[in-house]
Protein backbone atom coordinates (compact mmCIF):
# COMPACT_ATOMS: atom_id res chain seq x y z
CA UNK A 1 46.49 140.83 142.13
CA UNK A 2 49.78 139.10 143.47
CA UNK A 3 52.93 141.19 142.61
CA UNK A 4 55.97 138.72 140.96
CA UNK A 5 59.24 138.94 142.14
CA UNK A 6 61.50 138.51 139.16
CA UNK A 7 65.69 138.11 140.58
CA UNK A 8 68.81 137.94 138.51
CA UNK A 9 72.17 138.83 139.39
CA UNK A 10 74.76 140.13 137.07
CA UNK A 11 78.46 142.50 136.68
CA UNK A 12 78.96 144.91 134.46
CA UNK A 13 79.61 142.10 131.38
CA UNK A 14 76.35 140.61 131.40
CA UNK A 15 74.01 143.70 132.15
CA UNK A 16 73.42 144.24 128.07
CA UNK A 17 72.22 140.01 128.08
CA UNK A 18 69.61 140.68 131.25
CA UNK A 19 68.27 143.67 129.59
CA UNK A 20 67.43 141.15 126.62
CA UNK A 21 65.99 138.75 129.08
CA UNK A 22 64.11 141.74 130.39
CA UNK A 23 62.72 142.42 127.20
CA UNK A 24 61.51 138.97 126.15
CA UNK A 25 60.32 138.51 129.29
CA UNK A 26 58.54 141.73 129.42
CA UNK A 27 57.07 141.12 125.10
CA UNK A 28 55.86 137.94 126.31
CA UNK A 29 53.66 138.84 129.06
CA UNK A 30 49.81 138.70 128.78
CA UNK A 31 48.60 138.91 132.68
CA UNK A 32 48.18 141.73 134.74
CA UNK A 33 49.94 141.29 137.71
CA UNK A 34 52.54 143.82 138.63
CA UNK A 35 56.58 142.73 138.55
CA UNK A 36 59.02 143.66 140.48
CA UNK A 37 63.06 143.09 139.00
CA UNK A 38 65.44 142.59 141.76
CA UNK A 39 69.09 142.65 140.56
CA UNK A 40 71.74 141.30 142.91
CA UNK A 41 74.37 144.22 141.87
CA UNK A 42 77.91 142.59 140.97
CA UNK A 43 79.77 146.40 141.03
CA UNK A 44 77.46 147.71 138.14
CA UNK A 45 78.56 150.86 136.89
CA UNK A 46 76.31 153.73 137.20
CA UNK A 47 75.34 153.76 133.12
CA UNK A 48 74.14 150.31 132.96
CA UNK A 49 71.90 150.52 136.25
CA UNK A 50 70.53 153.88 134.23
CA UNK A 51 70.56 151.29 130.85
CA UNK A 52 68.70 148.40 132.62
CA UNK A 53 66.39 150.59 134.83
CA UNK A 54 65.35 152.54 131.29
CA UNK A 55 64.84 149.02 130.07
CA UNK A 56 61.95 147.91 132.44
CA UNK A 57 60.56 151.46 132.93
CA UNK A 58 58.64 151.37 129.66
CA UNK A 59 56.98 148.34 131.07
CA UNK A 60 56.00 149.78 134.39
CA UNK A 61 58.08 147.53 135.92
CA UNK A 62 59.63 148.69 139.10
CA UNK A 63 63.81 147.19 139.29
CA UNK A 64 65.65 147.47 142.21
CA UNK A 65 69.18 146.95 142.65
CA UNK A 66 70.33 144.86 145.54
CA UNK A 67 74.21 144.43 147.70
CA UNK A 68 75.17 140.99 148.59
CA UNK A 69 77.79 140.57 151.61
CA UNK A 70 80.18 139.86 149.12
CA UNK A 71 82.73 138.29 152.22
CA UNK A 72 80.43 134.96 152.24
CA UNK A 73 81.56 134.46 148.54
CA UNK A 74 85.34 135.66 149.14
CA UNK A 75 86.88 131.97 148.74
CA UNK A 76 84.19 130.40 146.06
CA UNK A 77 85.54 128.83 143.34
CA UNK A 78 84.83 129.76 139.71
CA UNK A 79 85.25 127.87 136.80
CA UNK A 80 84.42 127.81 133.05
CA UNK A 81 82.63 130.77 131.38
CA UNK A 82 80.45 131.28 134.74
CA UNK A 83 81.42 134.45 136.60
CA UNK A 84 81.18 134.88 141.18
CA UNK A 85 77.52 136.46 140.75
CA UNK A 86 76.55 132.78 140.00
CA UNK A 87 76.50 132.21 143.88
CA UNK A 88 74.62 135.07 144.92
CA UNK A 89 71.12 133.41 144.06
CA UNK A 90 72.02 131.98 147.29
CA UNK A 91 71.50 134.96 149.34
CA UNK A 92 67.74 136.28 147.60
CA UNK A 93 66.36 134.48 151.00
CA UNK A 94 68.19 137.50 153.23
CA UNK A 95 68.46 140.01 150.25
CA UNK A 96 64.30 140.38 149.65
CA UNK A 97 61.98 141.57 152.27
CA UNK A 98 60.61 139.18 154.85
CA UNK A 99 57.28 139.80 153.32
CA UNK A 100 58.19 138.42 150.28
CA UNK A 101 57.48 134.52 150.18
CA UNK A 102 57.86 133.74 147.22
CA UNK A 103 60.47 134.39 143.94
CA UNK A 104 61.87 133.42 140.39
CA UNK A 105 65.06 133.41 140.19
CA UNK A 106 66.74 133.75 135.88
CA UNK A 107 70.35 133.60 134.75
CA UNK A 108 70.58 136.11 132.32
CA UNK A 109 71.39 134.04 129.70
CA UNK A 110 67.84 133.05 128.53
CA UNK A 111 65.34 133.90 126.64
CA UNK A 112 61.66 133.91 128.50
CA UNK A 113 58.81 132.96 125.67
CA UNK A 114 55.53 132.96 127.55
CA UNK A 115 53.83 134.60 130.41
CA UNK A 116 56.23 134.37 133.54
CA UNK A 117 53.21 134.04 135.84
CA UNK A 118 52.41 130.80 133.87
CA UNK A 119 55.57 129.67 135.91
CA UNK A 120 54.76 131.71 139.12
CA UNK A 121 51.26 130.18 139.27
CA UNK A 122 53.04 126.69 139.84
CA UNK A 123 52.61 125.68 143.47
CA UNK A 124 55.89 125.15 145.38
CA UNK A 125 54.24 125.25 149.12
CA UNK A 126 55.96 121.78 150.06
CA UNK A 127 59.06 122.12 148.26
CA UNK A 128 61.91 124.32 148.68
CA UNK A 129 62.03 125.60 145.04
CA UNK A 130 60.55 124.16 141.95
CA UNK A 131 63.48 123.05 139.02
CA UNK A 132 64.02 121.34 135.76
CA UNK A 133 65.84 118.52 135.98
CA UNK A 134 69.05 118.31 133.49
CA UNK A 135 67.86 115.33 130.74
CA UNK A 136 70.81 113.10 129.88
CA UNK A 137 73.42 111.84 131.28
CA UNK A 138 74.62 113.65 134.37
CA UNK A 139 78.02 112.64 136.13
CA UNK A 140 77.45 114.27 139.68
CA UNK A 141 74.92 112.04 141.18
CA UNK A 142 78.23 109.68 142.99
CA UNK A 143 80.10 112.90 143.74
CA UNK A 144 77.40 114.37 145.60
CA UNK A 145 75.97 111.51 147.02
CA UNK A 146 72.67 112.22 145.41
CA UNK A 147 70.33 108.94 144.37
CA UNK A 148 69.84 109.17 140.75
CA UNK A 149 65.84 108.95 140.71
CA UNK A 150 65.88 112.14 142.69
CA UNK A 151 67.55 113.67 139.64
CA UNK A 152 69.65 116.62 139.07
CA UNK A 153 68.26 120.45 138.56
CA UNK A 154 69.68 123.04 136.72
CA UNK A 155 69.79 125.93 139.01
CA UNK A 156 69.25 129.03 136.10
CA UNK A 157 65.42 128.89 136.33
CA UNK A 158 64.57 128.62 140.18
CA UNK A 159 61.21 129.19 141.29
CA UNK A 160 61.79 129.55 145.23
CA UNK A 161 59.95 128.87 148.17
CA UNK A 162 61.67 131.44 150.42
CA UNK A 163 59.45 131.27 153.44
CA UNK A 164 60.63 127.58 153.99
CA UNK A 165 64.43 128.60 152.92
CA UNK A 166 64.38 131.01 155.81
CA UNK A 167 62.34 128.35 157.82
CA UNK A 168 65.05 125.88 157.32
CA UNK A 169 68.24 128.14 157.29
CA UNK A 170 68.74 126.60 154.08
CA UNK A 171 71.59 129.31 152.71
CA UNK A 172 73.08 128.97 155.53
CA UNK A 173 73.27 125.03 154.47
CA UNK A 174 74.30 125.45 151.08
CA UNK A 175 77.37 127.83 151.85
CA UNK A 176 78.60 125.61 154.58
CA UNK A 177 78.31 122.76 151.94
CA UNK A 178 80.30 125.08 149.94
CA UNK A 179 82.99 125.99 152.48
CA UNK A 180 83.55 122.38 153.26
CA UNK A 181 83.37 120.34 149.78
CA UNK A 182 85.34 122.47 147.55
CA UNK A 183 87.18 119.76 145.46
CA UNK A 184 83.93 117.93 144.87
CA UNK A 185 82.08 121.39 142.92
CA UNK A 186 82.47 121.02 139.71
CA UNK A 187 79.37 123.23 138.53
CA UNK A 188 80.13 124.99 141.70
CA UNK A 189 76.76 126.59 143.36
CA UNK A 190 74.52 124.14 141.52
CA UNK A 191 76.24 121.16 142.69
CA UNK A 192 75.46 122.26 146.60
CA UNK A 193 72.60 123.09 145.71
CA UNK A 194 71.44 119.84 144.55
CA UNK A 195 73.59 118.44 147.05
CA UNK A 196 71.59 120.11 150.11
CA UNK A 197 68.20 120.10 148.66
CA UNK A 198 68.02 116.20 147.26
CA UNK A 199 64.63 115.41 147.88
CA UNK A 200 63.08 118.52 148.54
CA UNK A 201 62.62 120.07 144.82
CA UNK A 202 59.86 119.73 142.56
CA UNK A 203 60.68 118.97 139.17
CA UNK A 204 59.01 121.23 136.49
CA UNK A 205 58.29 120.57 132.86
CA UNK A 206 61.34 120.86 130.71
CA UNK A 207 59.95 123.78 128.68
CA UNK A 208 60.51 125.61 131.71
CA UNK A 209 64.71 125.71 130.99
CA UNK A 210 65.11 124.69 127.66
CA UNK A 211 68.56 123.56 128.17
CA UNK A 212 69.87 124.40 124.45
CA UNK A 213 73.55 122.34 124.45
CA UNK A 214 71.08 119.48 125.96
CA UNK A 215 68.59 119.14 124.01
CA UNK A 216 67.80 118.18 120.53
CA UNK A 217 63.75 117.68 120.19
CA UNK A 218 62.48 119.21 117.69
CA UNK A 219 59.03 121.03 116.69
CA UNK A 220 58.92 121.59 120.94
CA UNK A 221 58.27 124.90 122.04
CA UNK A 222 60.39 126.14 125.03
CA UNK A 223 58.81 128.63 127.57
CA UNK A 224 62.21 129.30 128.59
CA UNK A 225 65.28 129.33 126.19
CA UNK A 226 68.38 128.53 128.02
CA UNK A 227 71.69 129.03 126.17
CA UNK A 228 73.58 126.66 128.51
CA UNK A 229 77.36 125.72 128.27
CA UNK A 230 79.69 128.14 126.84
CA UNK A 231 78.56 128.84 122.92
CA UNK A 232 76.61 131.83 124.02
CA UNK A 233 74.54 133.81 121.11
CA UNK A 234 76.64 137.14 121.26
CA UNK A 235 79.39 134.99 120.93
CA UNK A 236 78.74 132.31 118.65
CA UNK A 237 76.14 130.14 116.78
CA UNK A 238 73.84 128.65 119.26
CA UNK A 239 70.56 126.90 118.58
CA UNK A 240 68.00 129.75 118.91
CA UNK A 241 70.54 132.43 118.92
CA UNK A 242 67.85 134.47 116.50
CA UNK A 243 65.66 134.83 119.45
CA UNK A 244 68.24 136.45 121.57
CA UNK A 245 68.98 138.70 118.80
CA UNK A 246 65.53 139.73 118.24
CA UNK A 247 65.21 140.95 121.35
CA UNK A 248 68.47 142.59 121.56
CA UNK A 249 67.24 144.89 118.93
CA UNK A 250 64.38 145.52 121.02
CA UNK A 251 66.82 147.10 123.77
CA UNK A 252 68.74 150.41 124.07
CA UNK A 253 71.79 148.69 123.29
């Protein structure tokens, strides 16, 4: 049975929200195919790699911590609540074994609802990665000379084709898009993201990354709960913020 590779990358901050995320994800799965966690390791402090591995290990889920060559991110700019680990999703190509072809990449802001290998089962072969597309009005399409009908992805729920990444030296793409358009990233990372990779996403169902500031549908049932934009659940009054506290009290914090 195919193993899933789960990433996230987080800092000391955000280590109690991926254990949540963790959790739900964990609660809601039904198939038996193992999971591996791979966290891209923003200087986490010794207790909360011992909090998050005790978190998964009553799952049998194997986590593994992972360094980024932090010097490719020394110049990024960061802006609003989002933190420098945003940018390391760009490096999972390099940072996972060369075996590995294939990964789902989760901010740790969310909440995961159904079986994750509902969303691993969805083919990306052609595509780099496989996206839901922000619904609404989006102002970067001009800025990043990106044709509207080839729409705009959120980049917290990534499902990743990383045998044509390394194929195409796409990282290597998106951080010289980085290095040389600074003034035009506004949502920094995502914006070269889209940027390099018009044209060569799929676009998954919205229930996928229930963008929560976005939308406003009601009686739909998100796989994916995404507390987007900066009223956060721990911090405020979000829509769904009951979910992400009913799996907090799931967790060892």
């Amino acid at each position: 049975m195919e193993r899933i590779h789960i990433v996230a990358a987080t800092n000391d901050s955000y280590a109690k929200h991926l254990a949540v995320m963790l959790t739900s994800l964990f609660e809601n799965k039904k198939s038996k195919n193992p999971v591996t966690i791979h966290v891209i390791d923003g200087e986490l402090s010794d207790d909360k790699k011992r909090r998050l591995t005790n978190s998964v290990k009553r799952f049998q889920a194997e986590i593994r911590f992972l360094k980024v060559d932090k010097s490719l991110y020394e110049a990024v700019k960061v802006r609003y609540h989002l933190s420098k680990e945003t940018y390391y999703r760009i490096s999972i190509p390099a940072l996972l074994g060369q075996h590995i072809n294939k990964a789902v990449y989760l901010d740790c802001d969310l909440i995961v609802k159904e079986d994750i290998a509902n969303l691993w089962n969805i083919s990306v072969h052609d595509f780099e990665l496989g996206a839901v597309q922000i619904p609404g009005h989006v102002d970067r399409y001009k800025e990043l000379s990106i044709p509207e009908h080839m729409g705009y992805f959120n980049a917290g729920v990534l499902l990743l084709n990383l045998r044509k990444w390394r194929a195409n030296h796409t990282s290597d793409k998106v951080l010289r898009y980085i290095r040389d358009n600074q003034k035009k990233l506004k949502y920094m990372d995502q914006d070269a993201l889209n940027a390099v990779l018009k044209g060569k996403w799929k676009k998954l169902d919205r229930r996928w990354n229930y963008q929560v500031h976005r939308h406003r549908h009601q009686n739909f049932k998100p796989a994916i709960i995404h507390y987007t934009a900066t009223v956060k659940p721990w911090s405020g009054n979000p829509r769904f913020k009951e979910e992400y506290v009913h799996y907090l009290r799931k967790t060892i914090w």
